[in-house]
Protein backbone atom coordinates (compact mmCIF):
# COMPACT_ATOMS: atom_id res chain seq x y z
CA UNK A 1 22.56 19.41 32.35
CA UNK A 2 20.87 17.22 29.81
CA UNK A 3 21.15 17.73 26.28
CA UNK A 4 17.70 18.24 24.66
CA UNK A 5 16.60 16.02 21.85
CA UNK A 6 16.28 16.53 18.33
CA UNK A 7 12.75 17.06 17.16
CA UNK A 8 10.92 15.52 14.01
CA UNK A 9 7.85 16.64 13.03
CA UNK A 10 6.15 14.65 10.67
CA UNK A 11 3.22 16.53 8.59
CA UNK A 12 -0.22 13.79 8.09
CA UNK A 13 -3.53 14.41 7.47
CA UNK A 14 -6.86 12.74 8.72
CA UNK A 15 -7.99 11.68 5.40
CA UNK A 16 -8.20 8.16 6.01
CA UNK A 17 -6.15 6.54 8.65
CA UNK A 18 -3.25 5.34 6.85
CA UNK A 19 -1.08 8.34 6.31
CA UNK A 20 -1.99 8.79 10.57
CA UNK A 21 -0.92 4.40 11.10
CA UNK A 22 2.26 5.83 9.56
CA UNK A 23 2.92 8.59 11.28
CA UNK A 24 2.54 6.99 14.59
CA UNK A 25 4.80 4.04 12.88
CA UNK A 26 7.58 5.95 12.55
CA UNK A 27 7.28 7.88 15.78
CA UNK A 28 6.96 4.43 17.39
CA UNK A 29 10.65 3.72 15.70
CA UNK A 30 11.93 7.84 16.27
CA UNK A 31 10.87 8.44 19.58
CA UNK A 32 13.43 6.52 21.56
CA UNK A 33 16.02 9.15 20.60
CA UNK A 34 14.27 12.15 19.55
CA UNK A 35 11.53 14.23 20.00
CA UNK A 36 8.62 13.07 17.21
CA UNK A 37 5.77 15.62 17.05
CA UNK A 38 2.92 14.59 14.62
CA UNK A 39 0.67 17.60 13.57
CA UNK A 40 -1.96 18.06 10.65
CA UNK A 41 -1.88 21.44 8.79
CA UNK A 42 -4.91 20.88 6.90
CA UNK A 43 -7.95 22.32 7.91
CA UNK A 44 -11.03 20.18 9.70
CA UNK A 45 -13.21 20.76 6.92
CA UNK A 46 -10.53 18.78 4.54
CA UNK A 47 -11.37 15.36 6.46
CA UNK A 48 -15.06 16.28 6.66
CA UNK A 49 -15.11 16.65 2.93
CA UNK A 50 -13.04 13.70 2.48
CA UNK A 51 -15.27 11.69 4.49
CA UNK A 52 -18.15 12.88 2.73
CA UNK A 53 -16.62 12.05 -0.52
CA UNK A 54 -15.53 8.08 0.43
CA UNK A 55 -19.13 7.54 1.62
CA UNK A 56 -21.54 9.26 -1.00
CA UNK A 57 -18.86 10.34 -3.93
CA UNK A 58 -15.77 7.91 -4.14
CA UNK A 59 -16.20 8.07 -8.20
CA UNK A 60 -15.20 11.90 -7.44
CA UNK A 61 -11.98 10.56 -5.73
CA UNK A 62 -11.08 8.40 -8.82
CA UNK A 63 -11.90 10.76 -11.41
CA UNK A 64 -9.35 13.46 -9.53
CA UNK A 65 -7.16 10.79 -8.50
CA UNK A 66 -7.13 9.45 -12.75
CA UNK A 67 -7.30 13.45 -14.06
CA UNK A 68 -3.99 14.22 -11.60
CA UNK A 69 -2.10 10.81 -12.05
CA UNK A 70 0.05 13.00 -14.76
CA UNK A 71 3.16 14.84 -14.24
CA UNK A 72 2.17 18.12 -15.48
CA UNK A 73 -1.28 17.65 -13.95
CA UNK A 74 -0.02 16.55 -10.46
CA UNK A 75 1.99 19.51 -10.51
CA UNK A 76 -0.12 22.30 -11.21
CA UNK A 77 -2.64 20.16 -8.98
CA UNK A 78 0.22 20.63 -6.11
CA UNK A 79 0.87 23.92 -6.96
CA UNK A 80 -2.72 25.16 -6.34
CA UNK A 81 -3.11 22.84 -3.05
CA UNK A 82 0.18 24.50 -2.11
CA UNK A 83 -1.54 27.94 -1.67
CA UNK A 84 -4.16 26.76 0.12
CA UNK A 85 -1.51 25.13 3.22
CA UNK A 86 2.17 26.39 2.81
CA UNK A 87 1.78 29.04 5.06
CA UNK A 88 0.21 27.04 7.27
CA UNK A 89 2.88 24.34 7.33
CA UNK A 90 5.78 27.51 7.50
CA UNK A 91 3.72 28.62 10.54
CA UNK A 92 4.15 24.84 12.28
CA UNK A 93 8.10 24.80 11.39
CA UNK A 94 8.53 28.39 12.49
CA UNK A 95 6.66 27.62 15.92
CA UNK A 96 8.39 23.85 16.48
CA UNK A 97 11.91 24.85 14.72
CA UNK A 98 12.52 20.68 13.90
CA UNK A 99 15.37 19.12 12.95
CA UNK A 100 13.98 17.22 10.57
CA UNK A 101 10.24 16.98 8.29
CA UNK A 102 8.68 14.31 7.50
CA UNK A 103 5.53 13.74 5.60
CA UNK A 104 3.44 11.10 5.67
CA UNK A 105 1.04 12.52 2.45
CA UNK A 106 1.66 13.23 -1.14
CA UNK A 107 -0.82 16.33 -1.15
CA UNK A 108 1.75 18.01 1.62
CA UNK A 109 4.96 17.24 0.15
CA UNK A 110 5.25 20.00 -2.40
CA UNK A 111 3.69 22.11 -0.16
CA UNK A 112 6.29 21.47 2.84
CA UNK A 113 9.29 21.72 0.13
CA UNK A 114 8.11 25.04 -0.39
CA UNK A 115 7.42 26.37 3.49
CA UNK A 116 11.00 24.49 4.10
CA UNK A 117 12.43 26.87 1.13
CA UNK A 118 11.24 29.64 2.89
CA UNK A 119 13.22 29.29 6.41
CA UNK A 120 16.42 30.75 7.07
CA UNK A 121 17.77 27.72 7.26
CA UNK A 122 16.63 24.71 5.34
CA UNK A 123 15.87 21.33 7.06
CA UNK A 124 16.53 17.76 6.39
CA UNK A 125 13.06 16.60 4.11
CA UNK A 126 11.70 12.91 4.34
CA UNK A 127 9.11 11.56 2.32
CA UNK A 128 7.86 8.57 3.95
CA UNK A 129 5.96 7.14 0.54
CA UNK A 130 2.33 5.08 0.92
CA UNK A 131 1.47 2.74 -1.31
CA UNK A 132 2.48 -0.68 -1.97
CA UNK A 133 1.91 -1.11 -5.47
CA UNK A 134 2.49 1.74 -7.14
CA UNK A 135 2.72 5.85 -6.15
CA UNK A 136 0.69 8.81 -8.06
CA UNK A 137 2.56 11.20 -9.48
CA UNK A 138 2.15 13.91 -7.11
CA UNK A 139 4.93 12.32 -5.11
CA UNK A 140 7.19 13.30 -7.70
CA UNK A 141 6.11 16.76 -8.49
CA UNK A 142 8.90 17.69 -5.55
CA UNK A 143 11.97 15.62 -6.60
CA UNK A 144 14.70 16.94 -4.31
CA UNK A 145 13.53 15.69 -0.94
CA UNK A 146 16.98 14.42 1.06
CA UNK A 147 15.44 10.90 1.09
CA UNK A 148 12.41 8.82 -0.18
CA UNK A 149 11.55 6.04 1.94
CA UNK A 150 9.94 3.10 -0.15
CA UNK A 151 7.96 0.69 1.92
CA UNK A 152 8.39 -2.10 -1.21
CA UNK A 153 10.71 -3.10 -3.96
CA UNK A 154 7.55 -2.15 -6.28
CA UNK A 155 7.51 1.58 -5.14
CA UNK A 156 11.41 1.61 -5.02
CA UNK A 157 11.55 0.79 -8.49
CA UNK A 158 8.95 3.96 -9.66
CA UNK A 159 10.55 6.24 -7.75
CA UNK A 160 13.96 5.80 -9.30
CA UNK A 161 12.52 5.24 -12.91
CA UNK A 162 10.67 8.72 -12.03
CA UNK A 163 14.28 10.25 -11.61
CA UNK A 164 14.97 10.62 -8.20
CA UNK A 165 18.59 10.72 -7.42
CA UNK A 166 19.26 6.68 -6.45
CA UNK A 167 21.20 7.65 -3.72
CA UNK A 168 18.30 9.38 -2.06
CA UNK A 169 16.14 6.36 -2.34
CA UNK A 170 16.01 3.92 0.67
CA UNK A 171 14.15 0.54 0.92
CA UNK A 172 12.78 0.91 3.98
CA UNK A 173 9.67 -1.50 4.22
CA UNK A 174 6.37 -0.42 5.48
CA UNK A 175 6.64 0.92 8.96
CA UNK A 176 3.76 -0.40 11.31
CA UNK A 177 2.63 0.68 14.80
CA UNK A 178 4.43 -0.49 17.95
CA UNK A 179 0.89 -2.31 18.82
CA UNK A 180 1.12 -4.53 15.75
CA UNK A 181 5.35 -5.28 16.58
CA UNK A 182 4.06 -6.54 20.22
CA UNK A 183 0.50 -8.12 20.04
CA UNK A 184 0.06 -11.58 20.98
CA UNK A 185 -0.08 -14.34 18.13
CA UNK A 186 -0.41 -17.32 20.32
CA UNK A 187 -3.55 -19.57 20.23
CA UNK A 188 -4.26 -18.90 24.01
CA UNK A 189 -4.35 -14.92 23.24
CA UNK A 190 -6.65 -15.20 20.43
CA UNK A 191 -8.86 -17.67 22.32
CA UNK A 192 -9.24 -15.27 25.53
CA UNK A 193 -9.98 -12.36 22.59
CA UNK A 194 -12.43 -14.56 21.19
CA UNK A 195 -14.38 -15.76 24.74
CA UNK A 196 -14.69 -11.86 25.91
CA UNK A 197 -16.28 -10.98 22.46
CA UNK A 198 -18.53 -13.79 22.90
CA UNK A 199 -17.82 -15.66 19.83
CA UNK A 200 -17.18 -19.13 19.70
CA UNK A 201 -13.53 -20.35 19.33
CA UNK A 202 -13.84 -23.45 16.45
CA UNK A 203 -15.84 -20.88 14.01
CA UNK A 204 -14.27 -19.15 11.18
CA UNK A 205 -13.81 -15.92 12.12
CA UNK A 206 -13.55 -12.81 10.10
CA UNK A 207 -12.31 -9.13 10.92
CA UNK A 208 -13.91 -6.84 8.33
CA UNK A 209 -13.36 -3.24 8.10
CA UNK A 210 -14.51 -0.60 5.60
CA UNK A 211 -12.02 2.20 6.19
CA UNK A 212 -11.17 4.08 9.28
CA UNK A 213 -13.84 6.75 7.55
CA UNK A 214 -16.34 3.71 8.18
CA UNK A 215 -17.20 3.56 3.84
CA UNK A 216 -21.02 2.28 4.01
CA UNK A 217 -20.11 -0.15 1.29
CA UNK A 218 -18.53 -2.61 3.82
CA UNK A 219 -22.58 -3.38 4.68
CA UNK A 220 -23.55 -5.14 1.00
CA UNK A 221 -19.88 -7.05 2.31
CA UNK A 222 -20.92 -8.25 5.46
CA UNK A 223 -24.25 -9.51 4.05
CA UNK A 224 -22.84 -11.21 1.34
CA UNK A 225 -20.10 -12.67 4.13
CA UNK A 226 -23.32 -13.57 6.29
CA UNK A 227 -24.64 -15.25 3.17
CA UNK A 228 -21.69 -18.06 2.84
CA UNK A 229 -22.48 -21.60 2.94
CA UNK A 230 -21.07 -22.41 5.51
CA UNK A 231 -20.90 -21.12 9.05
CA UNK A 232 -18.42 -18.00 9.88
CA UNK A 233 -18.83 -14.43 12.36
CA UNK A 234 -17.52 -11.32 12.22
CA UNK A 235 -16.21 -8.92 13.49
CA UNK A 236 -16.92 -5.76 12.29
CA UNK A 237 -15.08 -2.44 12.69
CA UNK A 238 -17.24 0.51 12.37
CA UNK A 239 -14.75 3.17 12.01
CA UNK A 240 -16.00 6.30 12.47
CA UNK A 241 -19.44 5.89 11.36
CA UNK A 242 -22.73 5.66 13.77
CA UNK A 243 -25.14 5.18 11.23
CA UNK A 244 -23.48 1.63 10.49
CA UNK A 245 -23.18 0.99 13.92
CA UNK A 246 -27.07 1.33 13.92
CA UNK A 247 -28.29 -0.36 11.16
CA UNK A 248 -25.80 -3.45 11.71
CA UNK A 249 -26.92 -3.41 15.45
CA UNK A 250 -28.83 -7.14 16.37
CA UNK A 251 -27.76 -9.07 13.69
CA UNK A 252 -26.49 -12.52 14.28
CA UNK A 253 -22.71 -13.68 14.28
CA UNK A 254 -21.61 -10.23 14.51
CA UNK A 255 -19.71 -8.18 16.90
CA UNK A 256 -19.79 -4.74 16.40
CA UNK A 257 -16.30 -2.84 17.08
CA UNK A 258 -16.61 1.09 17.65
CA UNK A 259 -13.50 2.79 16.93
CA UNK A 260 -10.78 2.01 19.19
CA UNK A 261 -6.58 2.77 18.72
CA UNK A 262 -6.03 -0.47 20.41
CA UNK A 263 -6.82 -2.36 16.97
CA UNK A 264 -4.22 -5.63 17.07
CA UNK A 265 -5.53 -7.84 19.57
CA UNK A 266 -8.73 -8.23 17.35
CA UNK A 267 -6.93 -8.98 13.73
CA UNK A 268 -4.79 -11.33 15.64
CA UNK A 269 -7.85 -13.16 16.94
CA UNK A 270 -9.43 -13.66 13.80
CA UNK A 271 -8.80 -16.26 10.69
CA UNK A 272 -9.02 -13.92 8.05
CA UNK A 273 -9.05 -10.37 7.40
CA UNK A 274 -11.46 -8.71 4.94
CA UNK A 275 -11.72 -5.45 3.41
CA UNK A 276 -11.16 -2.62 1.47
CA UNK A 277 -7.78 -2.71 0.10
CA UNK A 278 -5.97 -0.05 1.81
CA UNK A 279 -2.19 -0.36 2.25
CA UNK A 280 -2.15 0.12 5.99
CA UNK A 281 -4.75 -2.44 6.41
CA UNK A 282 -3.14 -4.98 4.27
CA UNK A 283 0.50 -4.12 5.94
CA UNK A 284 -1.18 -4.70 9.35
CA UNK A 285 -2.77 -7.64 8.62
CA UNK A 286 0.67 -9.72 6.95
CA UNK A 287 2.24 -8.56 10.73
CA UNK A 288 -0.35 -10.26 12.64
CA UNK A 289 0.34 -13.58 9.85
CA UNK A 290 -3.06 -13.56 8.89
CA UNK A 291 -4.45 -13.67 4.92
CA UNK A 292 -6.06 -10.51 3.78
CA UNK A 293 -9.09 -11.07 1.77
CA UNK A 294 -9.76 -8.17 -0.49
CA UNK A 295 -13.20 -7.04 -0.84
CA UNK A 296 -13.50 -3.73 -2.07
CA UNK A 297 -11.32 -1.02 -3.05
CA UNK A 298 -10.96 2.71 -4.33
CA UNK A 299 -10.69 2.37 -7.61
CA UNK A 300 -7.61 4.38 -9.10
CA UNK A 301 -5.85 4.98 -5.78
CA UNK A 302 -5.89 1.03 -4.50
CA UNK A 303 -5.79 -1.18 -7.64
CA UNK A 304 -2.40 -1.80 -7.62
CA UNK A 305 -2.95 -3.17 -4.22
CA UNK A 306 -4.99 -6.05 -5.61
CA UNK A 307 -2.21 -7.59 -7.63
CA UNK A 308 0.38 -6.59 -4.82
CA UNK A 309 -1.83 -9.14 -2.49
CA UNK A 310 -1.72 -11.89 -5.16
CA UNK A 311 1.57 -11.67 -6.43
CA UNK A 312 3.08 -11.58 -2.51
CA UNK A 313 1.17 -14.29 -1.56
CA UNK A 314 -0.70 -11.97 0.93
CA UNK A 315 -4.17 -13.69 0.25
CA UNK A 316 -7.17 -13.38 -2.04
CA UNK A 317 -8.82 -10.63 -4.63
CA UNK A 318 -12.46 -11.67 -4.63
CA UNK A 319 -14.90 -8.61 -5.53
CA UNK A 320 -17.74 -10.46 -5.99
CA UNK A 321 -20.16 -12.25 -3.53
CA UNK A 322 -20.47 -15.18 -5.47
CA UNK A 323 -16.14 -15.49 -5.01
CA UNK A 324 -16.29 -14.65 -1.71
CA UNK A 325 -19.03 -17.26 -0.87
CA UNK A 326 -17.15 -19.50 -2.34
CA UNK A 327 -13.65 -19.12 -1.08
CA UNK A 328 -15.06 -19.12 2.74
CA UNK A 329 -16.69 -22.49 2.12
CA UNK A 330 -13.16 -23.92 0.77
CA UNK A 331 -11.13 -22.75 3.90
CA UNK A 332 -14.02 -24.28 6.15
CA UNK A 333 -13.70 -27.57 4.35
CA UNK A 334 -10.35 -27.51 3.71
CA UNK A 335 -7.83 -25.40 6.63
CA UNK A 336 -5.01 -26.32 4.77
CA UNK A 337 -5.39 -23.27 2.90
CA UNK A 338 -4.94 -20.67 5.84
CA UNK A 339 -1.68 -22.50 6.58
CA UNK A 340 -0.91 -22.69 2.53
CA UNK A 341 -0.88 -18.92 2.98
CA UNK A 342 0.70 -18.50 6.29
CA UNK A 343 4.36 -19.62 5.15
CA UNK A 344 4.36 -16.78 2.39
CA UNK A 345 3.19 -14.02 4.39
CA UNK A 346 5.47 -14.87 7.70
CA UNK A 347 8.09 -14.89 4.60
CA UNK A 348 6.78 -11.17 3.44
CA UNK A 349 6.65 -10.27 7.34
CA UNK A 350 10.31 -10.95 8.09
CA UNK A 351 11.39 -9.51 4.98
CA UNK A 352 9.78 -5.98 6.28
CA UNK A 353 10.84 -6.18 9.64
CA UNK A 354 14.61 -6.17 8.73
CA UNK A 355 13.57 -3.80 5.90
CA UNK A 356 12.37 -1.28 8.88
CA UNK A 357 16.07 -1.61 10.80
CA UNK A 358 17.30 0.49 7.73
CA UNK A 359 14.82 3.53 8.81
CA UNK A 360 16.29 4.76 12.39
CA UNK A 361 19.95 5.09 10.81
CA UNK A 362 19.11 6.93 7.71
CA UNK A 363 17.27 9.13 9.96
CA UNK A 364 20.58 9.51 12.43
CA UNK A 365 22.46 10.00 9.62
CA UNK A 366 20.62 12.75 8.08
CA UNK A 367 20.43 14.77 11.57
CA UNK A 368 24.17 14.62 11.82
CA UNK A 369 25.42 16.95 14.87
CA UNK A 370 22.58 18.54 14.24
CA UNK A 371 22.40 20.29 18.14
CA UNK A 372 19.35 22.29 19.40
């Protein structure tokens, strides 16, 4: 008879697509030799609200993420959240009885330390931390998780200057999907990518994305792209947002890309990647050896991404359309500079990849004989 596999259940949320990309990362690592379940215990009206927020109200988002960005604030900030979804997440580990938890979100780790409390028997905890640059303090208002993995040496530093036992911290790199570990980089791939879209194969090309929440500020960006000196086209996710879709419909050097899980083949294809700052898009885009040009961000929650990009050699910080303009017209006339980035981020990319070998032990290891 065959043994049945451990299960992991790793707790996300829809509120952007990052904490999601790393869910599915880590199943994509896990799910060889267990069985990875990824569930949301937030309600549907969280990611409608959140969505809401990033395209009419992100100065809401920093002014919570600033007012919270305190220990005793993010704690009485997670104790309050943790009303509103404990039960919900003791309901999930009650009905899927894992092995293991792992969260992919700051606002649920408190709140699945406290539904773990409340089992009969307790369960090995992961936090599987976000950012590249530096956490918020509400990953630390639970500081007896059995491991934190760090997906940089900038966030493994913070979390053991915030006081987490060293021994439960782990430098694990930042997990990507399988898509991203097994897309095609060659020249002939990008080419055939580039001929079905219709776009012409000798032309700058830019992938620019908003947000998986489609952020309507990525439409001033394109213009101002559209507005370079020199000849370039995009290609321009829309996320989840129609209106964009309409309004950007028609206009020239653009291909519009509706939401689609099947996301490599297109960053692959293009010269440079441009967007908001988020550290899934900036982690996908190093793995696909590509320069990340930074042109927007959530202020408070993604500024320590900026300097992250610079200070890795991961590409460019320009905010502004006049240093955007500007830098597009340099790599036309002079390529050297994609390849001047290149060597540092296939550098950064190797470094992660062996960084990532460390995550399916730890995980063994903390299961144990852990038996159905």
């Amino acid at each position: 008879m065959q043994r049945a596999r451990p299960i992991i259940l790793i707790l996300t949320t829809q509120t952007g697509g990052g904490h999601l990309n790393l869910a599915q990362s880590l199943k994509g690592i896990l799910e060889t030799a267990y069985d990875v379940r990824i569930m949301n215990p937030q309600s549907p009206s969280v990611e409608r609200s959140y969505t809401l927020a990033m395209r009419h109200g992100a100065y809401f988002l920093t002014w919570q993420h600033v007012c919270t960005d305190h220990p005793l604030s993010a704690l009485l900030f997670q104790r309050m959240l943790s009303g509103l979804v404990r039960e919900r997440i003791r309901q999930l580990l009650e009905q899927v009885r894992p092995h293991l938890l792992i969260t992919t979100h700051a606002l649920l780790a408190y709140a699945a330390a406290r539904a773990n409390e409340q089992l009969s028997k307790r369960i090995p905890l992961v936090f599987q931390l976000t950012d590249l640059g530096r956490l918020h303090m509400t990953w630390f208002s639970e500081r007896h998780a059995d491991a934190y993995l760090a997906p940089t040496p900038e966030i493994f530093a913070q979390t053991i200057a915030q006081g987490i036992a060293p021994a439960r911290v782990h430098l694990t790199g930042r997990p990507v999907r399988p898509q991203f570990l097994t897309v095609d980089l060659t020249p002939g791939a990008r080419s055939k990518t580039l001929q079905e879209l219709g776009l012409d194969q000798e032309r700058l090309t830019i992938f620019l994305q908003g947000g998986a929440n489609g952020a309507t500020s990525v439409e001033c960006t394109l213009q101002q792209l559209l507005r370079a000196a020199v000849p370039v086209q995009i290609m321009l996710a829309l996320g989840n947002n129609p209106v964009l879709a309409q309004r950007c419909a028609g206009l020239k050097d653009v291909v519009l890309l509706p939401f689609t899980p099947s996301i490599a083949p297109y960053l692959a294809a293009a010269d440079v990647i441009a967007g908001k700052a988020g550290a899934s898009f900036i982690s996908e885009a190093f793995m696909v050896e590509k320069p990340f040009l930074a042109t927007d961000f959530v202020r408070g929650q993604e500024t320590p991404n900026l300097s992250f990009i610079e200070r890795h050699g991961l590409g460019w910080v320009c905010l502004d359309a006049q240093a955007q303009q500007s830098l597009l017209s340099s790599i036309v006339t002079n390529p050297a500079l994609l390849a001047e980035q290149r060597a540092g981020i296939q550098a950064y990319k190797r470094w992660n990849m062996q960084a990532n070998q460390a995550i399916f032990p730890l995980i063994e290891r903390l299961l144990g004989d852990t038996k159905p």
